[in-house]
N, C-alpha and C. Protein backbone atom coordinates (compact mmCIF):
# COMPACT_ATOMS: atom_id res chain seq x y z
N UNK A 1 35.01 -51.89 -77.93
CA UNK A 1 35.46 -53.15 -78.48
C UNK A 1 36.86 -53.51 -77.96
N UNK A 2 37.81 -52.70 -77.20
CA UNK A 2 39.23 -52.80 -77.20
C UNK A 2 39.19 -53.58 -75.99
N UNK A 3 38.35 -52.80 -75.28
CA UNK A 3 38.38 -52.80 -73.87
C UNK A 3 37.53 -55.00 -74.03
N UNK A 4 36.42 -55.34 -74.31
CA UNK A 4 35.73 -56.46 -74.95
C UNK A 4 37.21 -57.20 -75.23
N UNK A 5 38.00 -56.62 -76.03
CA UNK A 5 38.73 -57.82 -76.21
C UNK A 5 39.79 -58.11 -75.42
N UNK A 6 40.17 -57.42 -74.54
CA UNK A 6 41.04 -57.46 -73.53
C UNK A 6 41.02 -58.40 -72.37
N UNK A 7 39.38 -57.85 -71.91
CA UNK A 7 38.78 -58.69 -71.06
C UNK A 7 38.93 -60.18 -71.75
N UNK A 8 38.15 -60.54 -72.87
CA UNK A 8 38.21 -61.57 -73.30
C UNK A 8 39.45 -62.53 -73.15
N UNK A 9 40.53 -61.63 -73.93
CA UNK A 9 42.31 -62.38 -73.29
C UNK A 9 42.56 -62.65 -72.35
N UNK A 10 42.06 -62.02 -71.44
CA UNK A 10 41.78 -61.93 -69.76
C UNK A 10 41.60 -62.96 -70.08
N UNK A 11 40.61 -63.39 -70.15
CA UNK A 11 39.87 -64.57 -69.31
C UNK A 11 40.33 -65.98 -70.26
N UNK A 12 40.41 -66.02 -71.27
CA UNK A 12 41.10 -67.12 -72.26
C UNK A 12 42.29 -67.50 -71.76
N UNK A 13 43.47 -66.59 -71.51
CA UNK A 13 44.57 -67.00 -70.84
C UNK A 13 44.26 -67.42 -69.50
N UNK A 14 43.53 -67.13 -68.56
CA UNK A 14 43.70 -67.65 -67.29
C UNK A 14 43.32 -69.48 -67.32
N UNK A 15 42.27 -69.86 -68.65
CA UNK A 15 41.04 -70.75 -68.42
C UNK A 15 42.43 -71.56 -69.28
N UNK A 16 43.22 -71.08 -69.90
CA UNK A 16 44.34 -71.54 -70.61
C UNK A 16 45.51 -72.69 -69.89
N UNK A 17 45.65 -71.41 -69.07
CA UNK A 17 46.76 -71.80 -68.44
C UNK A 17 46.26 -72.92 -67.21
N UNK A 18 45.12 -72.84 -66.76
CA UNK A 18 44.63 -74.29 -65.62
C UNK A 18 44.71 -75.24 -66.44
N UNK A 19 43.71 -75.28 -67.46
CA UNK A 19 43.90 -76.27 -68.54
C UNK A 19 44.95 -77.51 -68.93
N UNK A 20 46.25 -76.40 -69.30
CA UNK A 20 47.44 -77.04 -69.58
C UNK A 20 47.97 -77.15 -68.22
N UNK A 21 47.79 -76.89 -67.10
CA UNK A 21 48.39 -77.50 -66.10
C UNK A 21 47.58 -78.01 -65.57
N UNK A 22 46.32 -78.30 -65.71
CA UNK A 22 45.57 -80.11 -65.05
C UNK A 22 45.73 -81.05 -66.34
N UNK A 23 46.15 -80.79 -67.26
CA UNK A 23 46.71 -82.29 -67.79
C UNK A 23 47.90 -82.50 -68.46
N UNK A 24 49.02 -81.05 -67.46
CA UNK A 24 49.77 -81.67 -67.61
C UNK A 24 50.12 -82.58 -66.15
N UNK A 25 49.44 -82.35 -65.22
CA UNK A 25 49.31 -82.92 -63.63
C UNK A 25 48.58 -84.43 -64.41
N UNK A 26 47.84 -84.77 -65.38
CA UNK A 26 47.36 -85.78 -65.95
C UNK A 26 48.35 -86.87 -66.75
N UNK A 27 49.31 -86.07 -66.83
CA UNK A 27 50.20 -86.61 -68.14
C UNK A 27 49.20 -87.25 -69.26
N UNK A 28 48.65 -85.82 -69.57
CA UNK A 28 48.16 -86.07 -70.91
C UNK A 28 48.70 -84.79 -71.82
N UNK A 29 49.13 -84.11 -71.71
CA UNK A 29 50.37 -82.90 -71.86
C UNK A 29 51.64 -83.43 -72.58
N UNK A 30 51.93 -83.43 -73.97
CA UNK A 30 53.27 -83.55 -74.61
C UNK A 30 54.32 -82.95 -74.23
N UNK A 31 54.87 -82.32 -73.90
CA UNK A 31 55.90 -81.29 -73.13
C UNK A 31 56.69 -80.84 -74.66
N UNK A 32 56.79 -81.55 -75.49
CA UNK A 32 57.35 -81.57 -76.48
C UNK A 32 56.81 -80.53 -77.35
N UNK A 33 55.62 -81.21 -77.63
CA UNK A 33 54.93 -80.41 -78.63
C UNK A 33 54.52 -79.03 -77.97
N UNK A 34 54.23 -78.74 -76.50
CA UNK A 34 53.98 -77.99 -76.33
C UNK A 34 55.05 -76.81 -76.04
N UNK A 35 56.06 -76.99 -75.98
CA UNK A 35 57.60 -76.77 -75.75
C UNK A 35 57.59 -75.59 -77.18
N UNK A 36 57.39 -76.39 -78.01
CA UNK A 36 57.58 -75.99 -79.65
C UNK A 36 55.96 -74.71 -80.17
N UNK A 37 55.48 -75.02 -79.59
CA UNK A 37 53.93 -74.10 -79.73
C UNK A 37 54.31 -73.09 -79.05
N UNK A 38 54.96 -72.96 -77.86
CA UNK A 38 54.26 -71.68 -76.88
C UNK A 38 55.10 -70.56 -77.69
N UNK A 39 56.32 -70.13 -78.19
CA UNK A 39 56.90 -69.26 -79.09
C UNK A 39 56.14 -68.87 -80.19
N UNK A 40 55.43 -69.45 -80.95
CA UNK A 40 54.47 -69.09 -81.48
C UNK A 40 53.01 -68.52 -80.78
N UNK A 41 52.98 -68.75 -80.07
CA UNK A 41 51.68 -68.29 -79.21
C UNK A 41 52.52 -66.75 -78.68
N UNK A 42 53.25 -66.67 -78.35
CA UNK A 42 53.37 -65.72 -77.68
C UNK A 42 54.09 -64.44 -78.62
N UNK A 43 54.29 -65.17 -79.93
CA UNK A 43 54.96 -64.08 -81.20
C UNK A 43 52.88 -63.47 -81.84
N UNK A 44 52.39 -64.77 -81.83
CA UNK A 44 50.77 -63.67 -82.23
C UNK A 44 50.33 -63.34 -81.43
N UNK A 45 50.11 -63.46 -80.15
CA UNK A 45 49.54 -62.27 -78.92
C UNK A 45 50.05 -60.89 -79.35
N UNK A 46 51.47 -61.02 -79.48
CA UNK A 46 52.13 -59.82 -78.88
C UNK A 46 51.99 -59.09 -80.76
N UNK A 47 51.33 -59.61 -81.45
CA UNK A 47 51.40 -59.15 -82.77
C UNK A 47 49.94 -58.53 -82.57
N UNK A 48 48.74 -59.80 -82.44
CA UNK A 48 47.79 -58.75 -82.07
C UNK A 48 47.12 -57.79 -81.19
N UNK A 49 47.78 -58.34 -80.18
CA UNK A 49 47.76 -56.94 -79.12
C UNK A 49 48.19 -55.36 -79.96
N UNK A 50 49.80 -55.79 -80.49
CA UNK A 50 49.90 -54.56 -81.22
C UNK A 50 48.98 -53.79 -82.23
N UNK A 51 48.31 -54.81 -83.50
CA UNK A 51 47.82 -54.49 -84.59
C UNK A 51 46.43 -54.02 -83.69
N UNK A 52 45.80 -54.84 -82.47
CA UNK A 52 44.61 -54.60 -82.11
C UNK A 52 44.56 -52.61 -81.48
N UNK A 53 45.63 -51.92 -80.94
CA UNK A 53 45.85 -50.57 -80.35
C UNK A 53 45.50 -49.73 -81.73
N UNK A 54 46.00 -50.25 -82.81
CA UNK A 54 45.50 -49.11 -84.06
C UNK A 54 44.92 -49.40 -85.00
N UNK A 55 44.04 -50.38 -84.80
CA UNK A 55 42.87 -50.30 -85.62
C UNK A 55 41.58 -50.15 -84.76
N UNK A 56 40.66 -49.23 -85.48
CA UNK A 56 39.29 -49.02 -84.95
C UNK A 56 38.44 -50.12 -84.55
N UNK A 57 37.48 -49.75 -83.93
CA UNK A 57 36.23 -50.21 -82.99
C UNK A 57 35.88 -51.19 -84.35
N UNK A 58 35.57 -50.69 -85.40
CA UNK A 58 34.65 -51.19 -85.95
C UNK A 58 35.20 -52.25 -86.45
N UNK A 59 36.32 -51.90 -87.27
CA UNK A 59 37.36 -53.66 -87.84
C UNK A 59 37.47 -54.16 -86.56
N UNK A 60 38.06 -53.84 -85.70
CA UNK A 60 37.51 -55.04 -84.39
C UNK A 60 36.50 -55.97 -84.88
N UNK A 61 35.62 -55.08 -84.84
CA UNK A 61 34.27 -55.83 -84.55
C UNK A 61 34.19 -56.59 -85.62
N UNK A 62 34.74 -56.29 -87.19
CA UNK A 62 34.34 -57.04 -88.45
C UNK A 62 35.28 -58.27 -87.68
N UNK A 63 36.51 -58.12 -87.94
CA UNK A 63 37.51 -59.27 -87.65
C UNK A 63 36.79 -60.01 -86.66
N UNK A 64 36.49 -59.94 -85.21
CA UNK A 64 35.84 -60.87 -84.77
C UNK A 64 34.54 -61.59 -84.90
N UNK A 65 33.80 -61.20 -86.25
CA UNK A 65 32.58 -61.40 -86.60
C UNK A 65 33.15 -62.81 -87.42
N UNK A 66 34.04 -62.40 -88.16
CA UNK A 66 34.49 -62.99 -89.00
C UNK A 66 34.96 -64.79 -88.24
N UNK A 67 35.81 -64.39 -87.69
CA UNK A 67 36.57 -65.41 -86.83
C UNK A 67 35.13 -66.69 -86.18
N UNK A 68 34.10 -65.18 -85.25
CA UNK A 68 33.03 -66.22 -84.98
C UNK A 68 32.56 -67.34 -86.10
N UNK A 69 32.09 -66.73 -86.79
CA UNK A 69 31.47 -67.00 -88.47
C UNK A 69 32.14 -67.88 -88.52
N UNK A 70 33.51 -68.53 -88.74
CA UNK A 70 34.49 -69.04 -89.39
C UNK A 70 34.35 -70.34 -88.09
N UNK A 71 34.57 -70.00 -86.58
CA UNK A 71 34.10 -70.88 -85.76
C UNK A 71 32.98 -71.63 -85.97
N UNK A 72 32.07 -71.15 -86.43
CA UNK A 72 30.53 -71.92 -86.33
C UNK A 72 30.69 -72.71 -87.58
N UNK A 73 30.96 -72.10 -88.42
CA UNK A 73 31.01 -73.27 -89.95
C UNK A 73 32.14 -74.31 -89.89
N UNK A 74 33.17 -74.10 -89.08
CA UNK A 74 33.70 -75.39 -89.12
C UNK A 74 32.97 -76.21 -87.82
N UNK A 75 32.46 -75.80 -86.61
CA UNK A 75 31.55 -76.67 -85.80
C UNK A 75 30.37 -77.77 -86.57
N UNK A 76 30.16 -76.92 -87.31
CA UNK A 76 28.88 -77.48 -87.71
C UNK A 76 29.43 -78.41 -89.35
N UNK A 77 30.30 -78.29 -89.84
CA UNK A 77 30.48 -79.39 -90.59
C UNK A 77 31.44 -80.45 -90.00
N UNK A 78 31.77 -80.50 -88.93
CA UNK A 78 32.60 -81.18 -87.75
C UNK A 78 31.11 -81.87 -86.99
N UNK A 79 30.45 -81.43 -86.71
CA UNK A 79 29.02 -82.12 -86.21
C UNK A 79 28.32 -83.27 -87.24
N UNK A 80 28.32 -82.63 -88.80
CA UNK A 80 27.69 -83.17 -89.62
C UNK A 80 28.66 -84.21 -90.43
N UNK A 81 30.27 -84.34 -89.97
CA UNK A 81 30.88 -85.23 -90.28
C UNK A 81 30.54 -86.28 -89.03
N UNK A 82 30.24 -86.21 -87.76
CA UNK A 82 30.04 -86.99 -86.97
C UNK A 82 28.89 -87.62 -86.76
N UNK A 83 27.50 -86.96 -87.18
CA UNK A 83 26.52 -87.56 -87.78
C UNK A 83 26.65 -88.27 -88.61
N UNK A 84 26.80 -88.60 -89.64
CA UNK A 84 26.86 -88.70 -90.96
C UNK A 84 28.12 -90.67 -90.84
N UNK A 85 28.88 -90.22 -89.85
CA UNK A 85 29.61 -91.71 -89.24
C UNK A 85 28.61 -92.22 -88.25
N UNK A 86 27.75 -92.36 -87.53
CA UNK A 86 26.99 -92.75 -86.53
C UNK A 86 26.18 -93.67 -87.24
């Protein structure tokens, strides 16, 4: 699971960082707001990177079950608010 989530950061930060630099090449990029976010982004990486080295395989696995879980139920009442306006 450690190794799973690593990779994963891997690849989130890279898909991250094009992201925010094709729109900020768009000027659709606040500089502002994003100015004020990245200190926070980079105080919980470096928090769960830490907390992620000593806790087990298995809370891994709950915590990201969880998070998924928590992803899909707000998708899907975010879908059914957009239905529901149509």
């Amino acid at each position: 699971m450690h190794i799973a989530i690593g990779t994963s950061f891997g690849v989130m930060l890279i898909n991250n960082i094009n992201a925010a630099r094709h729109h900020y090449k768009s000027n659709n990029l606040d500089m502002n707001i994003f100015k004020k976010i990245v200190p926070f982004l980079i105080i919980g990486v470096a928090i769960s990177i830490a907390l992620s080295s000593y806790l087990s395989s298995d809370i891994l696995q709950s915590i990201f079950i969880i998070i998924i879980f928590y992803i899909m139920v707000k998708f899907l009442i975010r879908l059914r608010k957009c239905n529901n306006i149509n």
